[in-house]
N, C-alpha and C. Protein backbone atom coordinates (compact mmCIF):
# COMPACT_ATOMS: atom_id res chain seq x y z
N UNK A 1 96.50 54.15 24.03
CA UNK A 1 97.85 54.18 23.51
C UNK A 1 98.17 55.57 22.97
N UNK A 2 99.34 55.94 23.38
CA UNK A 2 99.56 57.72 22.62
C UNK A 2 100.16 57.28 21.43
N UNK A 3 99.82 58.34 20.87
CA UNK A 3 100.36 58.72 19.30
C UNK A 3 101.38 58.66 19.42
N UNK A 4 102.52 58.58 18.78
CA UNK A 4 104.25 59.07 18.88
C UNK A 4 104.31 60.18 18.04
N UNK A 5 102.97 61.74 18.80
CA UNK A 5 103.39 63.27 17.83
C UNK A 5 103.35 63.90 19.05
N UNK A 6 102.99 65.54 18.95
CA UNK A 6 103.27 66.38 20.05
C UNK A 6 102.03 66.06 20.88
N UNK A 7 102.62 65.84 21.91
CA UNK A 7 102.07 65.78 23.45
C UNK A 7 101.79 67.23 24.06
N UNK A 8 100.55 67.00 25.03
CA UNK A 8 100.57 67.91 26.45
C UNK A 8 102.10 67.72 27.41
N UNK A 9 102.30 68.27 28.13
CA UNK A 9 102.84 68.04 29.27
C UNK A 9 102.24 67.33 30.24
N UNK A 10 100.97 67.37 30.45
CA UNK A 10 100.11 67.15 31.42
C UNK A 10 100.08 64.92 30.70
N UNK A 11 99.66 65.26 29.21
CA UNK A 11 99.47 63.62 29.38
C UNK A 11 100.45 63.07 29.08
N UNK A 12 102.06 63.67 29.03
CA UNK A 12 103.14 63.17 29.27
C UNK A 12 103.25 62.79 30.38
N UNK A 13 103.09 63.66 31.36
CA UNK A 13 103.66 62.78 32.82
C UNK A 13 102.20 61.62 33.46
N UNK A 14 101.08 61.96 32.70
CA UNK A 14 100.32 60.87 32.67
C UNK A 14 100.80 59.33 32.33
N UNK A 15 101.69 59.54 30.83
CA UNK A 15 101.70 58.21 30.38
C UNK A 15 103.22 57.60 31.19
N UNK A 16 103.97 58.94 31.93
CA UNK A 16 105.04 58.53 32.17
C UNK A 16 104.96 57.70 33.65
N UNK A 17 103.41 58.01 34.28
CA UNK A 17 103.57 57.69 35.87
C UNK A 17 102.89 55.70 35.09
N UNK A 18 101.83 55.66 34.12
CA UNK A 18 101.49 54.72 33.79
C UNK A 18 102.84 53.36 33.11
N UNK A 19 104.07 54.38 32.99
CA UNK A 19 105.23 53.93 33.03
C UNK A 19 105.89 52.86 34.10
N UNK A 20 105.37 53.18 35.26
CA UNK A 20 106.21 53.13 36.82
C UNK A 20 106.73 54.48 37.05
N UNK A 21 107.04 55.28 36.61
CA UNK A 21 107.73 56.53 36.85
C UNK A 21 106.83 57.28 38.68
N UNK A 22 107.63 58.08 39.08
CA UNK A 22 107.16 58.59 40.18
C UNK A 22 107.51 60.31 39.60
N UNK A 23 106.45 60.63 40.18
CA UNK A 23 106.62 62.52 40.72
C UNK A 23 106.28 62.89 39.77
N UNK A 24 105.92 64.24 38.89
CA UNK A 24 107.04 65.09 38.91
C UNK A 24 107.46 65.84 40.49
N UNK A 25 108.95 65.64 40.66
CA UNK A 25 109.37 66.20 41.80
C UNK A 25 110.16 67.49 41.23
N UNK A 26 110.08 68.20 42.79
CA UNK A 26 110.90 69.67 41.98
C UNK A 26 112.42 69.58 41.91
N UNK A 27 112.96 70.42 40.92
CA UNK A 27 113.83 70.46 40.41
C UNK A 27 114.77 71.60 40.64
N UNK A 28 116.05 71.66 39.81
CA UNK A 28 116.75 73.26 40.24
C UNK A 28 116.02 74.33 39.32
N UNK A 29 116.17 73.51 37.83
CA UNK A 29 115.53 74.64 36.38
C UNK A 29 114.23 73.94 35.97
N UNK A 30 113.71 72.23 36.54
CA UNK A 30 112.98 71.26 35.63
C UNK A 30 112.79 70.19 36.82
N UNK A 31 111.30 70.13 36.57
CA UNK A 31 110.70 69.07 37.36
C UNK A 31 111.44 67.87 36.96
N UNK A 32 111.17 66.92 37.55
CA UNK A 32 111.82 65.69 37.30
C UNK A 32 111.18 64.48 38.16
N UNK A 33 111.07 63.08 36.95
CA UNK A 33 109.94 62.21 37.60
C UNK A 33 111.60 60.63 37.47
N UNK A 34 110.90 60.17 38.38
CA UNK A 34 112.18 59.09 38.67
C UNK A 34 111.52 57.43 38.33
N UNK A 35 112.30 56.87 38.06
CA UNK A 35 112.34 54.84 38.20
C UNK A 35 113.49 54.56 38.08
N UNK A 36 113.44 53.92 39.12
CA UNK A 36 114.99 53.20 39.50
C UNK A 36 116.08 54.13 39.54
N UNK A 37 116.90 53.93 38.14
CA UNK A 37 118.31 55.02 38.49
C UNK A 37 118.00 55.79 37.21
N UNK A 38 116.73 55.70 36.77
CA UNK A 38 116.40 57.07 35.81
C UNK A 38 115.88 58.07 36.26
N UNK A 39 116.61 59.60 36.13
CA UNK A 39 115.91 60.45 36.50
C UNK A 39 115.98 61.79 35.23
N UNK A 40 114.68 61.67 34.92
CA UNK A 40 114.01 61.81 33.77
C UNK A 40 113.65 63.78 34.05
N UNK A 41 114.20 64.42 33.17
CA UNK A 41 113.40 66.02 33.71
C UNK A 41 112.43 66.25 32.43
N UNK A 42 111.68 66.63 33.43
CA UNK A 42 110.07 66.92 32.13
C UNK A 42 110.32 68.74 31.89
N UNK A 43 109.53 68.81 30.68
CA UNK A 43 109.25 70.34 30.18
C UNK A 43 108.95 71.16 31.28
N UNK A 44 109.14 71.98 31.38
CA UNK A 44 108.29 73.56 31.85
C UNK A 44 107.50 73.42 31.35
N UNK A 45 105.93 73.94 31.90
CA UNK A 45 104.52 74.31 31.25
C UNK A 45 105.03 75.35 30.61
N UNK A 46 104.21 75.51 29.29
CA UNK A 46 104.34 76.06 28.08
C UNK A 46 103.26 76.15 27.38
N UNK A 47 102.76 76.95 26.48
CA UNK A 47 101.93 77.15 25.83
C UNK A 47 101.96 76.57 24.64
N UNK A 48 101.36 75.62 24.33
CA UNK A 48 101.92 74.28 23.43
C UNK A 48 102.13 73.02 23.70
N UNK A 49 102.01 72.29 22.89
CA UNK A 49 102.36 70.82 23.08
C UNK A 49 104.10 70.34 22.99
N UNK A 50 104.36 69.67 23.21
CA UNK A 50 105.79 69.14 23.30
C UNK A 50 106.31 68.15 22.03
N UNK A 51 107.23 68.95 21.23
CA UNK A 51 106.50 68.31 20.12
C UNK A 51 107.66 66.97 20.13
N UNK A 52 107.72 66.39 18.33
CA UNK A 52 107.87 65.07 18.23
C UNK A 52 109.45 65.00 18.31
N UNK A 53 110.24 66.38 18.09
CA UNK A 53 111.97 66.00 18.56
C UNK A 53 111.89 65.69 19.98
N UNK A 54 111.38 66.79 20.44
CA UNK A 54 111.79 66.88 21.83
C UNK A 54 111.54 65.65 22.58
N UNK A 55 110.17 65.05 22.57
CA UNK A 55 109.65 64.02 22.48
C UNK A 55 110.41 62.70 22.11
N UNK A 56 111.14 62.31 21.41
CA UNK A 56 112.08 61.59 20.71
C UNK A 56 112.97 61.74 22.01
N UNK A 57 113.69 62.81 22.34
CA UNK A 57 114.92 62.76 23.04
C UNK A 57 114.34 62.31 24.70
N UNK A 58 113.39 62.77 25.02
CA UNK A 58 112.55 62.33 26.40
C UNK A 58 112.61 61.03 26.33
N UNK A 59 112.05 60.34 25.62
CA UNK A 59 111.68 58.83 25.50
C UNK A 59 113.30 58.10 25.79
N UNK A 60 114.21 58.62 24.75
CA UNK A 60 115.40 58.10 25.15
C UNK A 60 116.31 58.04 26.00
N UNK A 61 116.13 59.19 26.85
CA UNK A 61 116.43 59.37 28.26
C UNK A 61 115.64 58.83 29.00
N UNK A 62 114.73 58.50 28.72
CA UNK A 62 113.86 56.98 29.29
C UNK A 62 114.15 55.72 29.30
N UNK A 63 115.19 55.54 28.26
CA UNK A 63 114.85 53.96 28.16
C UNK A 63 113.79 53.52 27.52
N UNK A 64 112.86 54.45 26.96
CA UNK A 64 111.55 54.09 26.18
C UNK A 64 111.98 54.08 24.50
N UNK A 65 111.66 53.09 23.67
CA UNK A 65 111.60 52.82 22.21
C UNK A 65 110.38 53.25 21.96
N UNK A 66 110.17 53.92 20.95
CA UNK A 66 108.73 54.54 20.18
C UNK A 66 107.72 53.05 20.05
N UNK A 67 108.09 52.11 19.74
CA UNK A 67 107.08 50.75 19.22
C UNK A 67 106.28 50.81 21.07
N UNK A 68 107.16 50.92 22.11
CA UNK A 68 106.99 50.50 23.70
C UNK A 68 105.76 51.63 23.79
N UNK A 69 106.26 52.89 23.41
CA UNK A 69 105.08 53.78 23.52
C UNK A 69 104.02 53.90 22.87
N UNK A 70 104.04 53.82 22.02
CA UNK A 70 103.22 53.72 21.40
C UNK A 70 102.01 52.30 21.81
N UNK A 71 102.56 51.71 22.71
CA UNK A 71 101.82 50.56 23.07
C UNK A 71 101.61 50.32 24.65
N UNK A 72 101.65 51.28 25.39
CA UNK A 72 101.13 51.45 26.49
C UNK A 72 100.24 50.92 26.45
């Protein structure tokens, strides 16, 4: 189960494919991973973790509630 603090990128789109999510597929500025009629754009690699705003706003452009994630 992930924490709900700053993430990799890498075990973001981990927990996001363990989601149903597909890809990351390429993008114009931002990869982007899809389910259904969500299409979700992930970070740029970065030196750092992704932290807990940004994180917050991802999830909700998900359709994901923090209790859901937190309980993968």
């Amino acid at each position: 189960m992930p924490f709900f603090g700053p993430i990799s990128r890498k075990e973001l789109i981990y927990y996001f494919k363990k989601r149903g999510f597909d890809g990351p597929f390429p993008g114009s500025k931002h990869q982007f991973m899809t389910k259904g009629d969500i299409s979700l754009p992930i970070p740029n690699p970065h030196q750092g973790d992704i932290g807990k705003e940004l994180l917050t706003r991802i999830l909700r452009q998900a359709r994901i509630r923090k209790d859901e994630w937190e309980n993968l």
